[in-house]
N, C-alpha and C. Protein backbone atom coordinates (compact mmCIF):
# COMPACT_ATOMS: atom_id res chain seq x y z
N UNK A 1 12.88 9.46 7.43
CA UNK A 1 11.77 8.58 7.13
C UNK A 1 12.32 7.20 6.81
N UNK A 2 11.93 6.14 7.44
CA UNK A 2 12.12 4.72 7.20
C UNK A 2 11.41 4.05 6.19
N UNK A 3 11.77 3.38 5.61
CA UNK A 3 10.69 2.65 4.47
C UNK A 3 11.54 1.60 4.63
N UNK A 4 10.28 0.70 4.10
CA UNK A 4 10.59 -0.78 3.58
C UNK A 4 11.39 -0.67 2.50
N UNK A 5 12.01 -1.88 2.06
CA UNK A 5 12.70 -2.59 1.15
C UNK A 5 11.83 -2.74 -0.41
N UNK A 6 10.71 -3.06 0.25
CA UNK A 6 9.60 -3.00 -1.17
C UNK A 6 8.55 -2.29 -0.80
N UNK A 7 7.49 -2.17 -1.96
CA UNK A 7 6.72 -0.85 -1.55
C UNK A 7 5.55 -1.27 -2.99
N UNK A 8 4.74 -1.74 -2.48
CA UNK A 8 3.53 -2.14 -3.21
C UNK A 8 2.57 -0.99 -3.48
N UNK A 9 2.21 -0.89 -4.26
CA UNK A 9 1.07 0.35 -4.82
C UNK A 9 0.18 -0.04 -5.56
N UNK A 10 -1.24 0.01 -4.77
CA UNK A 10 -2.38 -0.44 -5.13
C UNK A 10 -3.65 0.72 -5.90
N UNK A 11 -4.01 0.53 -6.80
CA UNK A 11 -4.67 2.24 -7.23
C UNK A 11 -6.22 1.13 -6.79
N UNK A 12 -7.35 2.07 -6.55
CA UNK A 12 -8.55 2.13 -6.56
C UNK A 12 -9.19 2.18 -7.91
N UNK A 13 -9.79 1.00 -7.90
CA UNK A 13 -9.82 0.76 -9.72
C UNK A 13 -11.83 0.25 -9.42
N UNK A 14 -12.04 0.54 -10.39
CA UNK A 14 -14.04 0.55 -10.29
C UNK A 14 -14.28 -0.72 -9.99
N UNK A 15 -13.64 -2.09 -10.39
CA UNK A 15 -13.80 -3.35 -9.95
C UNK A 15 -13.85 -3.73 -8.53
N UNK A 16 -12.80 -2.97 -7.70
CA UNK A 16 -12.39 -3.15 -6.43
C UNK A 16 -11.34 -4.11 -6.24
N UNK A 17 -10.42 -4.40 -6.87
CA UNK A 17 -9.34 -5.68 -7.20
C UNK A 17 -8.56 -4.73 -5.72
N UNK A 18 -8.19 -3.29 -6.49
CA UNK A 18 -7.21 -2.69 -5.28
C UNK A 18 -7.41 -2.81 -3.94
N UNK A 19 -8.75 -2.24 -3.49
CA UNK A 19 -9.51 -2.52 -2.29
C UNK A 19 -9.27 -3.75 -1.87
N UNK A 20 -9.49 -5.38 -2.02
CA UNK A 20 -10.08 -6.28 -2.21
C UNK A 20 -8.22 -6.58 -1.54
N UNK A 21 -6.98 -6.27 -2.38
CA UNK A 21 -5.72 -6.85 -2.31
C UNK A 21 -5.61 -5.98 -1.11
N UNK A 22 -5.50 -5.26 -0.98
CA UNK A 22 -5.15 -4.26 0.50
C UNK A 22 -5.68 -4.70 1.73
N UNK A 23 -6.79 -5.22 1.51
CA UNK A 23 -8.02 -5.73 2.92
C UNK A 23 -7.05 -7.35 2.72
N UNK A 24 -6.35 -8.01 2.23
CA UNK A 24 -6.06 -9.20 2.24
C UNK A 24 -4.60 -8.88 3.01
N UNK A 25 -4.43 -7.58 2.62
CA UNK A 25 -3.15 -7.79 3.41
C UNK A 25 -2.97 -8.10 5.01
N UNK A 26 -2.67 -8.60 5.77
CA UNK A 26 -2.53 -8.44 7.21
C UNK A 26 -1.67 -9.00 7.88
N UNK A 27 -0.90 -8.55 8.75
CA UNK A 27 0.57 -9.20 9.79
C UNK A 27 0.49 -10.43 9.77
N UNK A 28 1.56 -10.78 9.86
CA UNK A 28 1.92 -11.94 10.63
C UNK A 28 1.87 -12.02 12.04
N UNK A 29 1.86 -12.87 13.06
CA UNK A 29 1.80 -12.53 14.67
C UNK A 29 3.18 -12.02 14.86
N UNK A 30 2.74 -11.20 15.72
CA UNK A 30 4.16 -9.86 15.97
C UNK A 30 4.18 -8.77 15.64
N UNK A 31 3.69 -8.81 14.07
CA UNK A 31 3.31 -6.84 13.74
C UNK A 31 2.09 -6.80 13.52
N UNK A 32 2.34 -4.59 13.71
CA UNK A 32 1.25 -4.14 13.80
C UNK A 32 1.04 -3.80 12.31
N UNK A 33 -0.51 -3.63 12.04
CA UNK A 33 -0.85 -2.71 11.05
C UNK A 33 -1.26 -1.62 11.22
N UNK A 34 -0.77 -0.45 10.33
CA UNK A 34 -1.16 0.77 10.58
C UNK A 34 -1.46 1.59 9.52
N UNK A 35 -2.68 2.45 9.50
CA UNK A 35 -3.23 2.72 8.20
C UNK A 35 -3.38 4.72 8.59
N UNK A 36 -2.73 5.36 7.51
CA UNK A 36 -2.78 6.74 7.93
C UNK A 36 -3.30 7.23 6.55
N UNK A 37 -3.91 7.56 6.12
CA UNK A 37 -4.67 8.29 5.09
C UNK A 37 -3.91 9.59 4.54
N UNK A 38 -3.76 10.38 3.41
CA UNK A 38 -3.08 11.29 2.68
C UNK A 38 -3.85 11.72 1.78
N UNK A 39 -3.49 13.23 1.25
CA UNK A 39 -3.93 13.83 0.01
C UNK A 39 -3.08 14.63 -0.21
N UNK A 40 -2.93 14.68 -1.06
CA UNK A 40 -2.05 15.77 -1.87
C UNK A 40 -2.74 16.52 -3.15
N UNK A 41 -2.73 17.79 -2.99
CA UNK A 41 -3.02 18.69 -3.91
C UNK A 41 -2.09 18.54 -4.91
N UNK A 42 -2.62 18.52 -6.45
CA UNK A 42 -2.44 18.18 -7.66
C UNK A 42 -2.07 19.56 -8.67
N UNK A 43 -2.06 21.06 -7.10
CA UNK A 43 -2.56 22.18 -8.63
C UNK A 43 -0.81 22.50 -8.65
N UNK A 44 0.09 21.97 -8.33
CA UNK A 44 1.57 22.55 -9.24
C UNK A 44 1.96 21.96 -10.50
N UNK A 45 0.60 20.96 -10.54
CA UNK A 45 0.77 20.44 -11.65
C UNK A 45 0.29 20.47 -13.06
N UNK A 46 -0.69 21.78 -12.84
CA UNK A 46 -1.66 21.94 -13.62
C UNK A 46 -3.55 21.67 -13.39
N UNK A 47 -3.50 20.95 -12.63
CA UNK A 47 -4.62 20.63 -11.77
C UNK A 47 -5.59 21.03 -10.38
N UNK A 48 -5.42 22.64 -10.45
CA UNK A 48 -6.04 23.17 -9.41
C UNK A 48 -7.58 22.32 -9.03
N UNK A 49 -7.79 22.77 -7.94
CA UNK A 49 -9.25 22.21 -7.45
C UNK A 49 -8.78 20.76 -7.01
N UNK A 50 -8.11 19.92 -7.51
CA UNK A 50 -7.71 18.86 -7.64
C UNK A 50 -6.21 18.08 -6.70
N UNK A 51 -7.15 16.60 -6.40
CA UNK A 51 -6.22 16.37 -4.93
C UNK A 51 -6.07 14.52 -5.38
N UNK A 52 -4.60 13.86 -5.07
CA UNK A 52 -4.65 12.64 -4.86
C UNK A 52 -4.85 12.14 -3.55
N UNK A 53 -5.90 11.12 -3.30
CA UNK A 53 -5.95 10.94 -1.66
C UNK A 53 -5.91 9.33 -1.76
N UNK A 54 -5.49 8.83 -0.39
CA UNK A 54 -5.36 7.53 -0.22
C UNK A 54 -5.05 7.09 0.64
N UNK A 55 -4.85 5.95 1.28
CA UNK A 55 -4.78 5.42 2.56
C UNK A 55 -3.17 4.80 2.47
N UNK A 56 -2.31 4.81 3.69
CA UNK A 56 -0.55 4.61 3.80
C UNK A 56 -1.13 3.09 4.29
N UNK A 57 -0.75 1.56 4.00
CA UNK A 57 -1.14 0.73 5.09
C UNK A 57 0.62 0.34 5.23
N UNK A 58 0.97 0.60 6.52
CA UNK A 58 2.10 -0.28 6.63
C UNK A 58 2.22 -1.03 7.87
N UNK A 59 3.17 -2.12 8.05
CA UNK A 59 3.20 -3.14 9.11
C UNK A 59 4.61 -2.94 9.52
N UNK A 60 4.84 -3.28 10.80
CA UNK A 60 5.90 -3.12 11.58
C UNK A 60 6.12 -3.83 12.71
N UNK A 61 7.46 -4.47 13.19
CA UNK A 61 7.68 -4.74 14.15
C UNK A 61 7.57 -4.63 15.34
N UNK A 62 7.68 -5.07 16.43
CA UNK A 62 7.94 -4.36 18.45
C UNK A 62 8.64 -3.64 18.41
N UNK A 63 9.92 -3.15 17.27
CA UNK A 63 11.26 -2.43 17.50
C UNK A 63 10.89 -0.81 16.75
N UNK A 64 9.59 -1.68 15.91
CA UNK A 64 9.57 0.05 15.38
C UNK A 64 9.78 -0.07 13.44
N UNK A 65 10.61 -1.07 13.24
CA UNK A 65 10.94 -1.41 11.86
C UNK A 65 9.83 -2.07 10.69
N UNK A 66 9.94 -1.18 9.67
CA UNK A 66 8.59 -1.42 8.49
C UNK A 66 9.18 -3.13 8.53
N UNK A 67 7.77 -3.90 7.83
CA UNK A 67 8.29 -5.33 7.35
C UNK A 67 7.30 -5.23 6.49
N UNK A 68 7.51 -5.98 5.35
CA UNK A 68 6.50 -6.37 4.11
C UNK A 68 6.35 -7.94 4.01
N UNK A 69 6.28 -8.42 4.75
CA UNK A 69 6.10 -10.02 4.35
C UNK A 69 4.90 -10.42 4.91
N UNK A 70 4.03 -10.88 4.37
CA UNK A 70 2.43 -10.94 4.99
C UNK A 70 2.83 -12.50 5.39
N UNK A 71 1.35 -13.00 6.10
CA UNK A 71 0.97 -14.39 6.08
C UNK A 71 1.60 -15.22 5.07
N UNK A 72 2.01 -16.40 5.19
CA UNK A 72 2.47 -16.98 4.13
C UNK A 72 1.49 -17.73 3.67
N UNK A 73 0.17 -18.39 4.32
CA UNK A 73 -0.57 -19.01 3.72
C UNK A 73 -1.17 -18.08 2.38
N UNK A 74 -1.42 -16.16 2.80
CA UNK A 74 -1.74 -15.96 1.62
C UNK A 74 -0.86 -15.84 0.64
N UNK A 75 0.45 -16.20 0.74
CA UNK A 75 1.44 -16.24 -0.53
C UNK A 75 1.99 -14.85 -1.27
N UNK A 76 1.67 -13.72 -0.18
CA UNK A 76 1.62 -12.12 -0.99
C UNK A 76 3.25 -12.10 -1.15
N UNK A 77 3.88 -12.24 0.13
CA UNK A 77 5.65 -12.08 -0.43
C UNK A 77 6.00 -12.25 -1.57
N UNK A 78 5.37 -13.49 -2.35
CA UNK A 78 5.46 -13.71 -3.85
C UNK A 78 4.67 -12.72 -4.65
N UNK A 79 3.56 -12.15 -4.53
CA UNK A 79 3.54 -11.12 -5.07
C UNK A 79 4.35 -10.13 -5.01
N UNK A 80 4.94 -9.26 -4.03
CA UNK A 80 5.63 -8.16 -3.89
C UNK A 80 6.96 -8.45 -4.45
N UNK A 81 7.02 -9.68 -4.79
CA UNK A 81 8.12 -9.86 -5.51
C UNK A 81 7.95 -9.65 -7.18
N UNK A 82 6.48 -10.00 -7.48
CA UNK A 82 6.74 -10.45 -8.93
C UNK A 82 6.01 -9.15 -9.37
N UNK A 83 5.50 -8.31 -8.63
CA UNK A 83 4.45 -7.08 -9.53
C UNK A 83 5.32 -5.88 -9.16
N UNK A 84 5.95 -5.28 -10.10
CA UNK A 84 6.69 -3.74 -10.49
C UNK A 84 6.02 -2.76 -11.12
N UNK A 85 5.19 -3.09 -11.91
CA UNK A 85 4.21 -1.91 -12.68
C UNK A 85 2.62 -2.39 -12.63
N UNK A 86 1.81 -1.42 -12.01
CA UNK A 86 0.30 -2.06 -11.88
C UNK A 86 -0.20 -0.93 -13.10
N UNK A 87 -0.82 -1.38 -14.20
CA UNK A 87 -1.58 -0.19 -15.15
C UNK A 87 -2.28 1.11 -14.04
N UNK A 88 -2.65 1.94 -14.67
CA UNK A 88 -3.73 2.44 -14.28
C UNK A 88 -4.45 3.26 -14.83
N UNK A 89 -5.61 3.35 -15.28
CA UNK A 89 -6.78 3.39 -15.65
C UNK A 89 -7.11 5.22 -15.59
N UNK A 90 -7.11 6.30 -16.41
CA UNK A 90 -7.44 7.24 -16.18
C UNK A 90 -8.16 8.29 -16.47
């Protein structure tokens, strides 16, 4: 499995801030975006019945290689630089 260098994690929060930063994300000309959805069952954890689900968005090159650097007019590279811990709400 390939991954990026950085790795942003957005939770779904009742405001819609998460939603709202994710829909802002989008390529630069050259990559694609690609969005694959997930869940994971929660019961080895104590949490039967119970599932985390969410959407993968990642962007990539012609060659195949993840990239994280959005548009620069929206300035996100500087985010993914400066945000390491997002609260979350539970």
């Amino acid at each position: 499995m390939r991954v990026a260098p950085r790795v942003l994690f957005l939770v779904r929060d009742a405001a819609g801030y998460g939603a709202a930063l994710a829909d802002a994300l989008r390529p630069r000309p050259g990559l694609t975006r690609e969005s694959s959805p997930f869940e994971l069952p929660l019961g080895k954890y104590g949490l039967d019945g119970e599932k985390a689900s969410g959407e993968l968005l990642s962007f990539s090159d012609s060659s195949g290689s993840p990239q994280v650097r959005a548009q620069e007019d929206f300035y996100l590279s500087h985010l993914f630089d400066s945000i390491r811990v997002l609260p979350v709400k539970m």
